[in-house]
PDB file of N, CA and C in Angstrom:
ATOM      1  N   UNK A   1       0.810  -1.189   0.000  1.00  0.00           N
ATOM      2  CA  UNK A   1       0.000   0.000   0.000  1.00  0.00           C
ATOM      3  C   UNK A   1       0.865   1.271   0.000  1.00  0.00           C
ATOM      4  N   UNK A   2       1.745   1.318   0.899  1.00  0.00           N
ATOM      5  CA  UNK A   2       3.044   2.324   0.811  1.00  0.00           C
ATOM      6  C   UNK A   2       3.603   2.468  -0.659  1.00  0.00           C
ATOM      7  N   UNK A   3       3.958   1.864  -1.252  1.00  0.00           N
ATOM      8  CA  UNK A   3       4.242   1.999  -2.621  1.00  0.00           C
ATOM      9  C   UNK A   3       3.478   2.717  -3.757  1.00  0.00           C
ATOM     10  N   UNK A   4       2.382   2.210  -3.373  1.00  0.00           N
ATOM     11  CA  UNK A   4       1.107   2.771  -4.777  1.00  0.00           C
ATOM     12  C   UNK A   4       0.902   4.305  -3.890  1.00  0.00           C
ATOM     13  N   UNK A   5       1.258   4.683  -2.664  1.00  0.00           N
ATOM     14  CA  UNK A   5       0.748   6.037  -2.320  1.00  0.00           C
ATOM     15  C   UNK A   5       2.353   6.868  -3.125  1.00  0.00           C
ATOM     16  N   UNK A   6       3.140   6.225  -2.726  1.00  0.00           N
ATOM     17  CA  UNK A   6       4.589   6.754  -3.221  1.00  0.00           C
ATOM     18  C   UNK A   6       4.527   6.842  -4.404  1.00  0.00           C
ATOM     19  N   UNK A   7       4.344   6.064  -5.788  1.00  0.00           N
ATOM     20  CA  UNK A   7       3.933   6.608  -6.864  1.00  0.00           C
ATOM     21  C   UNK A   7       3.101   7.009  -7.224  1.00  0.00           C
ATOM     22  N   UNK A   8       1.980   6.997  -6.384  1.00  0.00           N
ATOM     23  CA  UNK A   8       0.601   8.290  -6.937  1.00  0.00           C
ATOM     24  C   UNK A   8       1.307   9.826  -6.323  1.00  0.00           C
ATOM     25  N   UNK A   9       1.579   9.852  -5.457  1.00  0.00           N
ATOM     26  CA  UNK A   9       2.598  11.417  -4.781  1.00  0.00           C
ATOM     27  C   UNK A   9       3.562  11.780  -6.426  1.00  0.00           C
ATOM     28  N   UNK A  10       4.232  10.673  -6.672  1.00  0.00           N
ATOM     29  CA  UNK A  10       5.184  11.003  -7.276  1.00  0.00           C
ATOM     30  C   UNK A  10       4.858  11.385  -8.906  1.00  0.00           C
ATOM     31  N   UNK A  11       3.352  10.591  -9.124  1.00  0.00           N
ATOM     32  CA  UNK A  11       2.546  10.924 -10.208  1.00  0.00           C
ATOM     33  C   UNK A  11       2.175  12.136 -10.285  1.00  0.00           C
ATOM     34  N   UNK A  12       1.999  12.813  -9.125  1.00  0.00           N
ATOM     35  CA  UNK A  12       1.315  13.893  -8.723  1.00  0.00           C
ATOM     36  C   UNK A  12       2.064  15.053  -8.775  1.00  0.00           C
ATOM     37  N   UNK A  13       3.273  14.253  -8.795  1.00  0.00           N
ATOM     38  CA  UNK A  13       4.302  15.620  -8.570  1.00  0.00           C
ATOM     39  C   UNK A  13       4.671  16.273 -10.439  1.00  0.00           C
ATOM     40  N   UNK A  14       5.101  14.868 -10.960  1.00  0.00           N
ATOM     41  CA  UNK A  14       5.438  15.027 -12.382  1.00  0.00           C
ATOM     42  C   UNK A  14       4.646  15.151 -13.415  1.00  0.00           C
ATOM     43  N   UNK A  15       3.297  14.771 -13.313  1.00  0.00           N
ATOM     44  CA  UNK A  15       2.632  14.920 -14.158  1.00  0.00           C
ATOM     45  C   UNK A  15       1.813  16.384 -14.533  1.00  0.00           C
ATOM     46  N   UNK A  16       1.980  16.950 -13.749  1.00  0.00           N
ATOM     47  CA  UNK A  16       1.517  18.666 -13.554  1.00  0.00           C
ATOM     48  C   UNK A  16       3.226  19.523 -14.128  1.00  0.00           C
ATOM     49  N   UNK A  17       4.104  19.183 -13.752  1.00  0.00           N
ATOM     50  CA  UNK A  17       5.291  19.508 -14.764  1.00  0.00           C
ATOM     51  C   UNK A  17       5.337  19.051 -15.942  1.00  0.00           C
ATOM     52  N   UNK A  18       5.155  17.807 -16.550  1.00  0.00           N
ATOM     53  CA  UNK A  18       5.295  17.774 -17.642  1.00  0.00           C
ATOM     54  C   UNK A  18       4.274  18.242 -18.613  1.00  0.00           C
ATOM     55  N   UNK A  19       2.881  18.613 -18.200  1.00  0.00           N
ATOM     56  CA  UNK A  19       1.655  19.376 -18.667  1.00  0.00           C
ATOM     57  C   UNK A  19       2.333  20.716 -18.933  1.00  0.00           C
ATOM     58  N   UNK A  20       2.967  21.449 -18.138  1.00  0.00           N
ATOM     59  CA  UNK A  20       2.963  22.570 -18.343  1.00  0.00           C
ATOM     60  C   UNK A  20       4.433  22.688 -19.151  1.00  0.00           C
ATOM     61  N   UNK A  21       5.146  22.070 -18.938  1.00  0.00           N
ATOM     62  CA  UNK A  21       6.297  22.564 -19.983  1.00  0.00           C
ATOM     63  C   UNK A  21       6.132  22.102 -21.313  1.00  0.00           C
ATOM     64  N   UNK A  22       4.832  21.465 -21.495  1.00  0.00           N
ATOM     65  CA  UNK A  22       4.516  21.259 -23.052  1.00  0.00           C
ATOM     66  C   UNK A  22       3.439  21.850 -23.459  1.00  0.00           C
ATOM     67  N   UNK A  23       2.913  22.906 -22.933  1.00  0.00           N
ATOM     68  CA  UNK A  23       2.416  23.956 -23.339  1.00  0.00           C
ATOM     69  C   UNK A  23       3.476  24.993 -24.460  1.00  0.00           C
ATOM     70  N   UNK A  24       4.319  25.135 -24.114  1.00  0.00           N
ATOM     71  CA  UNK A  24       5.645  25.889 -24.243  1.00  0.00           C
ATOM     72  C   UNK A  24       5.427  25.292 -25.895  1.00  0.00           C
ATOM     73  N   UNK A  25       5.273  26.842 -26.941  1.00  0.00           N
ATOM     74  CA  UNK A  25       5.434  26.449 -28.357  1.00  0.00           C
ATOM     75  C   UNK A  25       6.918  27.141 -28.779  1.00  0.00           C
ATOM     76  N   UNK A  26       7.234  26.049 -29.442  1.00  0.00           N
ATOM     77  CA  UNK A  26       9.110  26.924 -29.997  1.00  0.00           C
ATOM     78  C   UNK A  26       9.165  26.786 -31.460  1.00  0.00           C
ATOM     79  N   UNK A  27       7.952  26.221 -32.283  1.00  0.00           N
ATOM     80  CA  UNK A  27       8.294  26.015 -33.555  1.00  0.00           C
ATOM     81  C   UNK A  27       8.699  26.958 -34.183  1.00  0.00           C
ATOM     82  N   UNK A  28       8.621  28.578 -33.603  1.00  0.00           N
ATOM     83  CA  UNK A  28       8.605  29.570 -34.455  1.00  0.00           C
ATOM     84  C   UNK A  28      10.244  29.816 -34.110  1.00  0.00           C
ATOM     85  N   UNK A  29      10.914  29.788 -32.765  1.00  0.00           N
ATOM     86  CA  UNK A  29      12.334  30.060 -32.819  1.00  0.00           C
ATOM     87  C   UNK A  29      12.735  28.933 -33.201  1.00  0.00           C
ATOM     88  N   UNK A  30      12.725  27.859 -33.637  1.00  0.00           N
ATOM     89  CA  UNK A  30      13.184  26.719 -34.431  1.00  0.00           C
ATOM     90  C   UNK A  30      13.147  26.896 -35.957  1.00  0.00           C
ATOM     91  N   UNK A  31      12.334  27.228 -36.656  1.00  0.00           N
ATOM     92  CA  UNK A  31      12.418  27.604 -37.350  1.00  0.00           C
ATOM     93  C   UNK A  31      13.303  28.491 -38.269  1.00  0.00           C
ATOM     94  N   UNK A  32      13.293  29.830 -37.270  1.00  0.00           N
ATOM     95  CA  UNK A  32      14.092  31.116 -37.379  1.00  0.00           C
ATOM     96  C   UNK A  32      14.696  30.497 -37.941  1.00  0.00           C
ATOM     97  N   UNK A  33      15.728  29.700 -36.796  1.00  0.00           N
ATOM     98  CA  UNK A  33      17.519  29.374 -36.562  1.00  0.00           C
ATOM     99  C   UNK A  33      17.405  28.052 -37.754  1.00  0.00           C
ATOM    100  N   UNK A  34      16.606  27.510 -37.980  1.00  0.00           N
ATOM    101  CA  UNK A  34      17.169  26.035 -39.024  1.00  0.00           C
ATOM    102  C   UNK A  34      16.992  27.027 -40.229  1.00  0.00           C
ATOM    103  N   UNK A  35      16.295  28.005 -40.418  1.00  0.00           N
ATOM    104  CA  UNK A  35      16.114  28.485 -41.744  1.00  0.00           C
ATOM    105  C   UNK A  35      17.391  29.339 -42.382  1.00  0.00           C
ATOM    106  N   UNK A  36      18.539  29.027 -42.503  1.00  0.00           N
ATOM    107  CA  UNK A  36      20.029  29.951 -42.647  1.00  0.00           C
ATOM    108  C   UNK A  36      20.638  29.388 -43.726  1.00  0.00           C
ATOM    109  N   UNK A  37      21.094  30.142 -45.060  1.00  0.00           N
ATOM    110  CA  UNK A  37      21.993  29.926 -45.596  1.00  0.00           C
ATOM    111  C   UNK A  37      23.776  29.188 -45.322  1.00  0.00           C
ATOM    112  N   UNK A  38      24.340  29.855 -44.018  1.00  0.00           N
ATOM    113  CA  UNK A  38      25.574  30.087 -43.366  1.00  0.00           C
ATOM    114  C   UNK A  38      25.299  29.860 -42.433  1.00  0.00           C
ATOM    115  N   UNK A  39      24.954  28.548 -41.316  1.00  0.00           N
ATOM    116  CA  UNK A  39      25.025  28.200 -40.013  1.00  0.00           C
ATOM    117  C   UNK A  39      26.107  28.828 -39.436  1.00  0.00           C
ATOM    118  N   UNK A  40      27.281  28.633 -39.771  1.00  0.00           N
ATOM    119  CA  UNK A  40      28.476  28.913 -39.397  1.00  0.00           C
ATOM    120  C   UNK A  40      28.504  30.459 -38.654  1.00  0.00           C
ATOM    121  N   UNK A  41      28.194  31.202 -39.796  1.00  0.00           N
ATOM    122  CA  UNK A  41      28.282  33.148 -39.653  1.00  0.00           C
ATOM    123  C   UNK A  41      26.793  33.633 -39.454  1.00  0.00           C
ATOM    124  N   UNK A  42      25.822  32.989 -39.551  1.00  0.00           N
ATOM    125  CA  UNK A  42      24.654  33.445 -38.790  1.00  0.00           C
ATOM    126  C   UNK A  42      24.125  33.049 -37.361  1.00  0.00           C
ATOM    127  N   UNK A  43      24.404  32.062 -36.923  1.00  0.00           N
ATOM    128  CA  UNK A  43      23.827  31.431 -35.698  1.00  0.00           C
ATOM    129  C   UNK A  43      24.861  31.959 -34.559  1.00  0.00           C
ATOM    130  N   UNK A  44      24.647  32.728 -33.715  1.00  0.00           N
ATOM    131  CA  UNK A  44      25.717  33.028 -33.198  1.00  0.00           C
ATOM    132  C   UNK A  44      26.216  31.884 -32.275  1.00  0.00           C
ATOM    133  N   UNK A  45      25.305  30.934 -31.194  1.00  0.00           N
ATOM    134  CA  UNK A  45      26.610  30.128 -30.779  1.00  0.00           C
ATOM    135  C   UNK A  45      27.036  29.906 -31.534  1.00  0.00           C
ATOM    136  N   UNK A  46      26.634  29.068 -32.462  1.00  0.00           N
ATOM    137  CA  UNK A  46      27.823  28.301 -33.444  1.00  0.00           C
ATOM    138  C   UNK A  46      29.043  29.241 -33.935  1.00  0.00           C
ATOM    139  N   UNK A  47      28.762  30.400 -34.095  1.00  0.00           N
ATOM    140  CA  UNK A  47      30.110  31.335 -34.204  1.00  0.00           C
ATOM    141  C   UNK A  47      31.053  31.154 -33.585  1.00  0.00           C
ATOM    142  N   UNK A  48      30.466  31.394 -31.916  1.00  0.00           N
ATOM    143  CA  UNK A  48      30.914  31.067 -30.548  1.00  0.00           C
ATOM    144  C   UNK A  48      31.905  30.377 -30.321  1.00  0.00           C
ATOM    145  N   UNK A  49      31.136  29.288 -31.008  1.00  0.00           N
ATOM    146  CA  UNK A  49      31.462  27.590 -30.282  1.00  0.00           C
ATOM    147  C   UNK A  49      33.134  27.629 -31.041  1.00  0.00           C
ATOM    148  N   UNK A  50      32.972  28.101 -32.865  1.00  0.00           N
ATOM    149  CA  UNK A  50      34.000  27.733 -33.960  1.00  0.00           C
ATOM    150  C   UNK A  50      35.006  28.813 -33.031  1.00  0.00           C
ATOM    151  N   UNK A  51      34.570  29.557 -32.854  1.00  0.00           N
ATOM    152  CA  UNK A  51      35.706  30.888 -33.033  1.00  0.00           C
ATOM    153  C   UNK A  51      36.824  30.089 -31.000  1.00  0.00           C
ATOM    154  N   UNK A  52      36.154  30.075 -30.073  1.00  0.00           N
ATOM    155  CA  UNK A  52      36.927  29.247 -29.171  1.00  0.00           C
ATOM    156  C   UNK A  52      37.358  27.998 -29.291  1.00  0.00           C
ATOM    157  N   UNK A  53      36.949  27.224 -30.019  1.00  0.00           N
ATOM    158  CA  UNK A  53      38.012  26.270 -30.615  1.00  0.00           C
ATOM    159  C   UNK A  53      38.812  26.800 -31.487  1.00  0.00           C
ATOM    160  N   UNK A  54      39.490  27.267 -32.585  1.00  0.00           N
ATOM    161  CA  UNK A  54      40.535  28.096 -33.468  1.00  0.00           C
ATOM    162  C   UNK A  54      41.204  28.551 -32.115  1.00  0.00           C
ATOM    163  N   UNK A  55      40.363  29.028 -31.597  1.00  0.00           N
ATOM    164  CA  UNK A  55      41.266  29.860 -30.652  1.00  0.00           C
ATOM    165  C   UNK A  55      42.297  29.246 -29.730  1.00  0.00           C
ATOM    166  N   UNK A  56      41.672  28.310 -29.000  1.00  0.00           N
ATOM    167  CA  UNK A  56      42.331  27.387 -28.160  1.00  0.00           C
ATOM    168  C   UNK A  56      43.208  26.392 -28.911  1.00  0.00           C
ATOM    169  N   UNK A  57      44.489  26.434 -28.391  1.00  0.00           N
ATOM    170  CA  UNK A  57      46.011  25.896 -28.808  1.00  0.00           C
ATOM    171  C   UNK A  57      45.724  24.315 -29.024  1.00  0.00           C
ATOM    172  N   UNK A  58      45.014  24.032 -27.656  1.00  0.00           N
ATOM    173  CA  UNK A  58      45.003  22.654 -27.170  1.00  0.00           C
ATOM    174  C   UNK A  58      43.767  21.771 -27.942  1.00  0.00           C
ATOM    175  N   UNK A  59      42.833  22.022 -28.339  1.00  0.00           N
ATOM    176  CA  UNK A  59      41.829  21.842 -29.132  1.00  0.00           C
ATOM    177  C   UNK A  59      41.621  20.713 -29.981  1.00  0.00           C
ATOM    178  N   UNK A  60      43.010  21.024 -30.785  1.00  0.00           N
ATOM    179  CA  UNK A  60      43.340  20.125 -31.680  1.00  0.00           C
ATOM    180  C   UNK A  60      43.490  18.668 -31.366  1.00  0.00           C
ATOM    181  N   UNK A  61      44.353  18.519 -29.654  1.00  0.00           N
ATOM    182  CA  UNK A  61      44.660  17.658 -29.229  1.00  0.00           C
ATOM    183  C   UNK A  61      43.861  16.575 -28.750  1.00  0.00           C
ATOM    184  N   UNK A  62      42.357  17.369 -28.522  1.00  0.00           N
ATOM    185  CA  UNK A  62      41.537  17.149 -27.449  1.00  0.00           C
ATOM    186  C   UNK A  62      40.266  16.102 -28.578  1.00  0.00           C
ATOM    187  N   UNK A  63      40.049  16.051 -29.288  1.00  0.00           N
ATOM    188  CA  UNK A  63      39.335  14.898 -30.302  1.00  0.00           C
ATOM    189  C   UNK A  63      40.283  13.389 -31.106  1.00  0.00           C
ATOM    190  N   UNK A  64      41.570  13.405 -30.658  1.00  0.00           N
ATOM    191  CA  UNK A  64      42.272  12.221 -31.174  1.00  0.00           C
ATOM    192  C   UNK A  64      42.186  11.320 -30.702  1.00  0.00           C
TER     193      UNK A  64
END
């Protein structure tokens, strides 16, 4: 009996979070960002991401 109260609590807890964070619509900033000629020079992390790796010496070392 302890058990089925422990996962109804725990039902209780997650199932009201996962309702509401899928309310949440992003198709439109998904979109934006997949819609780019130049991932590279438009998306800024990805700028980010390229430009601190070049940058960093060790980098190179670090995927072999």
């Amino acid at each position: 009996m302890r058990k089925i109260q422990y996962y109804l609590r725990l039902l209780a807890i997650i199932l009201p979070i996962a309702i509401i964070s899928c309310e949440k619509d992003d198709s439109e900033e998904i979109s934006k960002e997949c819609n780019v000629s130049n991932p590279a020079e438009e998306l800024t992390w990805l700028r980010e991401a390229i430009n601190d790796v070049k940058e960093d010496e060790y980098s190179y070392y670090g995927y072999s």
